[in-house]
C-alpha atoms as a PDB file:
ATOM      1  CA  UNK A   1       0.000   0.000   0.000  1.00  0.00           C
ATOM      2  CA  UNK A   2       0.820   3.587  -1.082  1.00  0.00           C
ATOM      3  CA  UNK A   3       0.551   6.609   0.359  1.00  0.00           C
ATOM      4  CA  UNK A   4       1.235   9.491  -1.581  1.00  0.00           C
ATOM      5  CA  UNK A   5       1.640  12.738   0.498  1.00  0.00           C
ATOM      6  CA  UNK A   6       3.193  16.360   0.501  1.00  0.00           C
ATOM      7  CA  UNK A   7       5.234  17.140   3.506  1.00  0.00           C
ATOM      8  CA  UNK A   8       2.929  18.875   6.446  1.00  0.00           C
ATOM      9  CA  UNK A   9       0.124  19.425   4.141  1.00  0.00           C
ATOM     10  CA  UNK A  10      -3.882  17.379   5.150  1.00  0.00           C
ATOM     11  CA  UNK A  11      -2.037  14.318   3.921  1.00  0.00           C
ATOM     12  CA  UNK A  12      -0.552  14.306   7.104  1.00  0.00           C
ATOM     13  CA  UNK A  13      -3.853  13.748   9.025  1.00  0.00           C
ATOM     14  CA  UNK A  14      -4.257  10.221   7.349  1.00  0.00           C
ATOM     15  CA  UNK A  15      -0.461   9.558   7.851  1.00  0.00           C
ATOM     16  CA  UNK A  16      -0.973   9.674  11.303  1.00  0.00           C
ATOM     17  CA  UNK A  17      -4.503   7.498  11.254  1.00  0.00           C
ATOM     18  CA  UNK A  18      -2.488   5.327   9.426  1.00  0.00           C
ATOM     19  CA  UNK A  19       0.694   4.727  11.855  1.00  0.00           C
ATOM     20  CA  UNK A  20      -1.984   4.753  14.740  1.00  0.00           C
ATOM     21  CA  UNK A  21      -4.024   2.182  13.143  1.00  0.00           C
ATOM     22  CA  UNK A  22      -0.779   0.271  12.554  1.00  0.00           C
ATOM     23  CA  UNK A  23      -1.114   0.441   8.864  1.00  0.00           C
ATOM     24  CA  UNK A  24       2.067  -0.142   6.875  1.00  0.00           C
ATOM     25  CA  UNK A  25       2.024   1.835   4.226  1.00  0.00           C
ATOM     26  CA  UNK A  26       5.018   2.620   1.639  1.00  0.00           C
ATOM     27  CA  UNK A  27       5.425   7.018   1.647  1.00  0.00           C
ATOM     28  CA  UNK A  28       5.967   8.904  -1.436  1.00  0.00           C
ATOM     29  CA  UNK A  29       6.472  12.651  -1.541  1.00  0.00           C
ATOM     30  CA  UNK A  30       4.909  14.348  -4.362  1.00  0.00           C
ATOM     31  CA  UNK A  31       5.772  17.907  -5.068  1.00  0.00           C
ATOM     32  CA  UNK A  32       2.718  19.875  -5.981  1.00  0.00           C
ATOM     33  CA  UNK A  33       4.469  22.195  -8.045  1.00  0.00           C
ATOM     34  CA  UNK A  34       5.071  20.578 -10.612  1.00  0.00           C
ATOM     35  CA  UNK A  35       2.567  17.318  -9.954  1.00  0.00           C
ATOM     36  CA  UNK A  36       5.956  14.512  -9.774  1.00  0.00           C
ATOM     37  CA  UNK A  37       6.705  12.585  -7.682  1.00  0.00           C
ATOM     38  CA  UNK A  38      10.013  11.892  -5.258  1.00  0.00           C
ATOM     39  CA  UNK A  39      11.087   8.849  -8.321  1.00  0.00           C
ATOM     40  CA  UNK A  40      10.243  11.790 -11.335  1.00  0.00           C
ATOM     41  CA  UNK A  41       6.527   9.864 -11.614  1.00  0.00           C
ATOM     42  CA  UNK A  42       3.803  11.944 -13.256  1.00  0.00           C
ATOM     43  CA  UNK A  43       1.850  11.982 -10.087  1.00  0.00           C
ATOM     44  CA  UNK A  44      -1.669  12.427 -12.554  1.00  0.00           C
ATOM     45  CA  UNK A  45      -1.069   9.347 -13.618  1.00  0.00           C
ATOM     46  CA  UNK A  46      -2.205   8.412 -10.311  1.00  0.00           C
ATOM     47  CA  UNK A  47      -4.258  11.116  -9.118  1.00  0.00           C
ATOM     48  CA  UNK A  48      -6.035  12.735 -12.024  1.00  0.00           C
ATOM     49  CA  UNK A  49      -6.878  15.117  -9.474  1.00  0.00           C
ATOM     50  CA  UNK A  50      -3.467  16.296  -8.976  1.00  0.00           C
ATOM     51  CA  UNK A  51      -3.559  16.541  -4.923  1.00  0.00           C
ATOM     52  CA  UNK A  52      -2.661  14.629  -1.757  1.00  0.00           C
ATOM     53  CA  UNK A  53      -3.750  12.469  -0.032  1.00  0.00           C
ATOM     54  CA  UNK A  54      -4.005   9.631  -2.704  1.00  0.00           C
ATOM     55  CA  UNK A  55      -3.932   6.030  -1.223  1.00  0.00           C
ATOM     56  CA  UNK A  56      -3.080   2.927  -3.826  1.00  0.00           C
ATOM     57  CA  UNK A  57      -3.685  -0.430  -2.399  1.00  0.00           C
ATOM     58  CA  UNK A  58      -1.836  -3.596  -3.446  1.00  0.00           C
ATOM     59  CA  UNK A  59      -4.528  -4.512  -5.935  1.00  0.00           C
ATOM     60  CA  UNK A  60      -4.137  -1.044  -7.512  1.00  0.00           C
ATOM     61  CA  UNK A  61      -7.384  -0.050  -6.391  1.00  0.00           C
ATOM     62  CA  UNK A  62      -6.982   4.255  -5.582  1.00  0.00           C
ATOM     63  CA  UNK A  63      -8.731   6.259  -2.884  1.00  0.00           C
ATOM     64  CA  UNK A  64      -8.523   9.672  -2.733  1.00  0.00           C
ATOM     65  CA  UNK A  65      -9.853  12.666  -0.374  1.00  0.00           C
ATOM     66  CA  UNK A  66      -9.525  13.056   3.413  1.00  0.00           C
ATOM     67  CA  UNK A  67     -12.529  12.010   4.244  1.00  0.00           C
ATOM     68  CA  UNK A  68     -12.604   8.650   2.519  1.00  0.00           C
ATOM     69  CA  UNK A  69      -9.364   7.418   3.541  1.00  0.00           C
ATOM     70  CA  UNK A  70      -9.780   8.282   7.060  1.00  0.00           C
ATOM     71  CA  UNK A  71     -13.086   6.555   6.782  1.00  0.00           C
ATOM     72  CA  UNK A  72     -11.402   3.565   5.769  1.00  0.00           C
ATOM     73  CA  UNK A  73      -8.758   3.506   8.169  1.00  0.00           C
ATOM     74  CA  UNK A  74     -11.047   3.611  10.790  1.00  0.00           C
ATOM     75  CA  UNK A  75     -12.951   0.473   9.692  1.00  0.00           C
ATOM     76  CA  UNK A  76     -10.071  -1.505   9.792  1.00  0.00           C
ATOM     77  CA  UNK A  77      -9.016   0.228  13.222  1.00  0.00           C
ATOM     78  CA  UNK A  78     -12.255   1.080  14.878  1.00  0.00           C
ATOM     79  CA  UNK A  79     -10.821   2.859  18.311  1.00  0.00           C
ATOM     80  CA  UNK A  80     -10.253   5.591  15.642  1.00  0.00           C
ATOM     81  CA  UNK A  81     -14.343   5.498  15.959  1.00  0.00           C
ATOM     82  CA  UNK A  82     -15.749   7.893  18.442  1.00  0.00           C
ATOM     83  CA  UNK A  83     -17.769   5.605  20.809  1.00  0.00           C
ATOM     84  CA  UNK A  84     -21.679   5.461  20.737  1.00  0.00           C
ATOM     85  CA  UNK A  85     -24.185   4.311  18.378  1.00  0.00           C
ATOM     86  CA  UNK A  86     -23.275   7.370  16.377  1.00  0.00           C
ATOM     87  CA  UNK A  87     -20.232   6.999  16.405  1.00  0.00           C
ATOM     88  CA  UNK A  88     -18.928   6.960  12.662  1.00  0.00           C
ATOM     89  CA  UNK A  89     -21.848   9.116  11.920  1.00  0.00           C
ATOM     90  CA  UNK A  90     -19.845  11.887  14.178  1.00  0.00           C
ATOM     91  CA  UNK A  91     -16.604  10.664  12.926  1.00  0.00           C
ATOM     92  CA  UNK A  92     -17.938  11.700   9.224  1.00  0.00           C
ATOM     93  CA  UNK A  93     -19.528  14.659  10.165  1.00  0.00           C
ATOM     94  CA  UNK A  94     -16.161  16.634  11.574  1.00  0.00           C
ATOM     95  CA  UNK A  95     -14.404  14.776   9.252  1.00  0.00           C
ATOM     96  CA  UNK A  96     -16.784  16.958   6.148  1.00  0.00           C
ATOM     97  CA  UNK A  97     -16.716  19.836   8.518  1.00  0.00           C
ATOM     98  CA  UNK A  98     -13.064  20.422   8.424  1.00  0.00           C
ATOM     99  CA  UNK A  99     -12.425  19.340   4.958  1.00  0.00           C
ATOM    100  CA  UNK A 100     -15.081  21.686   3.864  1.00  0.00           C
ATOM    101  CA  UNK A 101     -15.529  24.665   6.137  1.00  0.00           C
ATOM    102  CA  UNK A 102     -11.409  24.986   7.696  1.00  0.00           C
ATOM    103  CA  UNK A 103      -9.688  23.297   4.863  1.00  0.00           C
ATOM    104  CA  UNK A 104     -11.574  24.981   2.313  1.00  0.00           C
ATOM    105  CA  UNK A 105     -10.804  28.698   3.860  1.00  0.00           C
ATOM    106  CA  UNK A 106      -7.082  27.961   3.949  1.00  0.00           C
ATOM    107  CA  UNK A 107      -7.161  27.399   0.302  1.00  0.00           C
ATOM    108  CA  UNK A 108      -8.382  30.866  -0.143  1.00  0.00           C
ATOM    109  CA  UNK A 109      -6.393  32.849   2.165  1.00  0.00           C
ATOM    110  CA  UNK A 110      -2.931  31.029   0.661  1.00  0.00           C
ATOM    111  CA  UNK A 111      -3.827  31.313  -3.092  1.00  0.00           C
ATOM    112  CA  UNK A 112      -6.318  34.166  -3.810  1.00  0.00           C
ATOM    113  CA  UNK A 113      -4.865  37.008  -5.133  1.00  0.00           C
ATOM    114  CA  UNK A 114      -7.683  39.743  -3.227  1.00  0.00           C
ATOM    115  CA  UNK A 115      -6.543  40.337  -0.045  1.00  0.00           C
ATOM    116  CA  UNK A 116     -10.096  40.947   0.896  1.00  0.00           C
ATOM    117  CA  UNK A 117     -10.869  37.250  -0.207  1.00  0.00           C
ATOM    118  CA  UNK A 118      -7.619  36.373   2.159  1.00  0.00           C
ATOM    119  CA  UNK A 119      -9.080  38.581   5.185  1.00  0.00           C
ATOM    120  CA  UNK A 120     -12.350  36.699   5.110  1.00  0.00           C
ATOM    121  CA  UNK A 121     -10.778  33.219   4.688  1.00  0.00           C
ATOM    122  CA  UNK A 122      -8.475  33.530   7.523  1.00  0.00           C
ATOM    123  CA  UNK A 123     -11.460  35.080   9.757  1.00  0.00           C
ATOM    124  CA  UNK A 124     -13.835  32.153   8.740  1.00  0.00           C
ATOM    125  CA  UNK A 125     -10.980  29.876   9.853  1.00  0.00           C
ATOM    126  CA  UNK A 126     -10.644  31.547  13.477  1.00  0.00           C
ATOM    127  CA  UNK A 127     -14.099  31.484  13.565  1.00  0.00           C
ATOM    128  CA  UNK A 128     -14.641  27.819  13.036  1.00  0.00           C
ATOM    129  CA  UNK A 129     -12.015  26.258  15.043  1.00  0.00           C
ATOM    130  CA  UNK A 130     -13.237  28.963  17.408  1.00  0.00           C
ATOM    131  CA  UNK A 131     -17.006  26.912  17.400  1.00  0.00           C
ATOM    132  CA  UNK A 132     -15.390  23.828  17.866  1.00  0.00           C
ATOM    133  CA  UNK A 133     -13.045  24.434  20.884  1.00  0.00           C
ATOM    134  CA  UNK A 134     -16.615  25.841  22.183  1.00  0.00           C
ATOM    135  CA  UNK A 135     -17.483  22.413  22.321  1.00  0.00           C
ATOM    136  CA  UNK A 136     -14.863  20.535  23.345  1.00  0.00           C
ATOM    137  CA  UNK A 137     -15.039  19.373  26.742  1.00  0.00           C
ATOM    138  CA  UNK A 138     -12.269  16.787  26.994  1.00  0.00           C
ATOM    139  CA  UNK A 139      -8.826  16.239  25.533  1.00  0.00           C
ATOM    140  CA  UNK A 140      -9.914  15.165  21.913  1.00  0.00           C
ATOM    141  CA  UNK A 141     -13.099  16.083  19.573  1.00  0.00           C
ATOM    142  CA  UNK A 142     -15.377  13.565  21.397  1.00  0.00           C
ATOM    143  CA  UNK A 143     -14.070  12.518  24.488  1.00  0.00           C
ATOM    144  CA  UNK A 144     -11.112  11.335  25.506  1.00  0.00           C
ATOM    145  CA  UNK A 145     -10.236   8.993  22.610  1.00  0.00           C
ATOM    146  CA  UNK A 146      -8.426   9.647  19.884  1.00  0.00           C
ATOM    147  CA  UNK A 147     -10.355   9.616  16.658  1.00  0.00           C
ATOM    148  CA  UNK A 148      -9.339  10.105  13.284  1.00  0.00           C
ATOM    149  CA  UNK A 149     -11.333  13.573  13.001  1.00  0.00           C
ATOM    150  CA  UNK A 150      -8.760  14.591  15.830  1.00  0.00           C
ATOM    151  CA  UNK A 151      -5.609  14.199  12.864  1.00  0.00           C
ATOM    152  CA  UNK A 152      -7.578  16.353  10.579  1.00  0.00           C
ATOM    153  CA  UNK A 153      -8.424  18.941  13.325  1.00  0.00           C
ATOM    154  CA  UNK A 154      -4.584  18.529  14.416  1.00  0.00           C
ATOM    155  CA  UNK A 155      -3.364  19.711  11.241  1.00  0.00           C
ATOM    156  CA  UNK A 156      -5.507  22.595  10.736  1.00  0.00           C
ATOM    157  CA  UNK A 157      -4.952  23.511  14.233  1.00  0.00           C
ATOM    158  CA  UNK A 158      -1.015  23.271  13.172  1.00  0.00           C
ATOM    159  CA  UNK A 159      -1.565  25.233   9.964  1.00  0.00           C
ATOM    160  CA  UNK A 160      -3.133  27.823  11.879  1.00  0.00           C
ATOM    161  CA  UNK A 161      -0.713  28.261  14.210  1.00  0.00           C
ATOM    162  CA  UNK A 162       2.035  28.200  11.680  1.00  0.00           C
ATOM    163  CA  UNK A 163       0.269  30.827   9.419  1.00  0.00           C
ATOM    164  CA  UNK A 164       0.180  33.163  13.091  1.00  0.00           C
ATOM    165  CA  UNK A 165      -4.278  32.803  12.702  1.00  0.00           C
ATOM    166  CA  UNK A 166      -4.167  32.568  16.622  1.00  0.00           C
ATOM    167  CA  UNK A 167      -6.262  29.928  17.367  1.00  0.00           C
ATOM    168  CA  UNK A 168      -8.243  28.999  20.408  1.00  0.00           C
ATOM    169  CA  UNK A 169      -5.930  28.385  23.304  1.00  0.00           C
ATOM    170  CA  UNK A 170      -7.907  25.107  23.731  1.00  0.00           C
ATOM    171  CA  UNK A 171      -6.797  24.067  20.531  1.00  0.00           C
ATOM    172  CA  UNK A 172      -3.373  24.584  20.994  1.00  0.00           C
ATOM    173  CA  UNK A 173      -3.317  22.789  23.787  1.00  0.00           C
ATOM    174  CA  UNK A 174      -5.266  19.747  22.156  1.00  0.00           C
ATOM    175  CA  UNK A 175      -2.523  19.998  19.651  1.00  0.00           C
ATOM    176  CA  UNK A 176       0.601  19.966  22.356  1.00  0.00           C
ATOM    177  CA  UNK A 177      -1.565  16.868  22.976  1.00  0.00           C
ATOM    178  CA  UNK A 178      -1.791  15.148  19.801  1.00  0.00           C
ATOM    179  CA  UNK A 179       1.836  15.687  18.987  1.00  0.00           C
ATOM    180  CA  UNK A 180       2.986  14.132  22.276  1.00  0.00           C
ATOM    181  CA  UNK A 181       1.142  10.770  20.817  1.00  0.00           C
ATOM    182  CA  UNK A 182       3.616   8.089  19.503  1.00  0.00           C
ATOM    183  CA  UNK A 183       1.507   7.548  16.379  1.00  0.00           C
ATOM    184  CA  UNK A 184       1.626  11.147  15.617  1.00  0.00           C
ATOM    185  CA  UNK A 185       5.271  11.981  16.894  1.00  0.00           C
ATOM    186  CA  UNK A 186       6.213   8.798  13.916  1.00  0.00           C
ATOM    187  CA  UNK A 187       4.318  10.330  11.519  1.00  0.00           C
ATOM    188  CA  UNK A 188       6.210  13.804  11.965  1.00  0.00           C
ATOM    189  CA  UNK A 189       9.453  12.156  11.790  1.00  0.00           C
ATOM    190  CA  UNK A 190       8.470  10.422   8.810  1.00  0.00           C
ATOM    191  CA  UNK A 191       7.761  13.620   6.660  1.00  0.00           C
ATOM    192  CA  UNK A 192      10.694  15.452   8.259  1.00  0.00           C
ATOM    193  CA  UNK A 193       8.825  17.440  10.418  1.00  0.00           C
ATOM    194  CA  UNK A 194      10.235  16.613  13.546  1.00  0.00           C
ATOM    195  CA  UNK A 195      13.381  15.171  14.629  1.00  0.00           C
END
């Protein structure tokens, strides 16, 4: 299995579900600016799509987006399930949230050339990470497990802290959190983002 990634971008969050699920998977790097990979690979031979994450299984099969592949890593590794009857239901639902309503934003405030269109990305952001550490009441998303929604929220808690968005202190705590997790710690070393 195949996991094609770009250093510290969302493809991290289903790095780490990966390594927590105890998931082998073989890393390649591919540089998004000009769509090859670490080997010189046309990476849209593999991704039409031209973006990370992209997982290839041993059969060939291809998954793409966040939210799938972190779905399927949690089936095979169900304590990355928020507990409850609802569980994966809940799972899904941040999971959409953040790709869609934090991810989303962060595209617009790094590539649109308005600054305007930058101002009101980067406030939608704050605001939204702002709702959820509103309703946090425990050390991850829902509880005190560790779910694969919590990698996503990790990394766009670590993107806006990096891009100086000041996010919630609750959030940067919940990320001093997540980072002092084996799983995650590996996954940083991995992409050479920690030593």
């Amino acid at each position: 299995m195949k996991l094609y990634y770009n250093r510290g971008a969302c493809s991290l969050a289903d790095h780490i579900v990966l390594v927590e699920a105890g998931i082998d998977v073989d890393l390649i790097h591919v540089d998004l600016t000009n769509r090859l990979t670490e080997h010189g690979d046309n990476f849209a031979e593999v991704n039409p799509k031209g973006y990370v994450p992209t997982l290839v299984f041993d059969d060939g099969a291809v998954l793409t987006e966040n939210v799938a592949i972190m779905d399927w890593v949690s089936a095979q590794a169900p304590q990355l399930v928020p507990p409850g009857p609802l569980g994966r239901q809940r799972n899904l639902e941040m999971l959409a949230f953040l790709a869609t309503e934090v991810h989303r934003p962060f595209m617009r405030s790094m590539f649109s050339p308005a600054d305007a269109e930058k101002d009101a990305a980067k406030d939608a952001i704050v605001s939204r990470l702002s709702l959820i550490a509103d309703e946090m009441d425990a050390d991850y998303v829902f509880g005190d497990t560790f779910s694969a929604a919590d990698a996503l929220l990790y990394v766009m808690v670590r993107w806006a802290r990096d891009f100086g968005l000041n996010p919630p202190a609750r959030l940067l705590d919940f990320a001093q959190r997540v980072e002092a997790r084996p799983g995650v710690k590996e996954a940083l070393r991995r992409e050479g983002l920690a030593a």
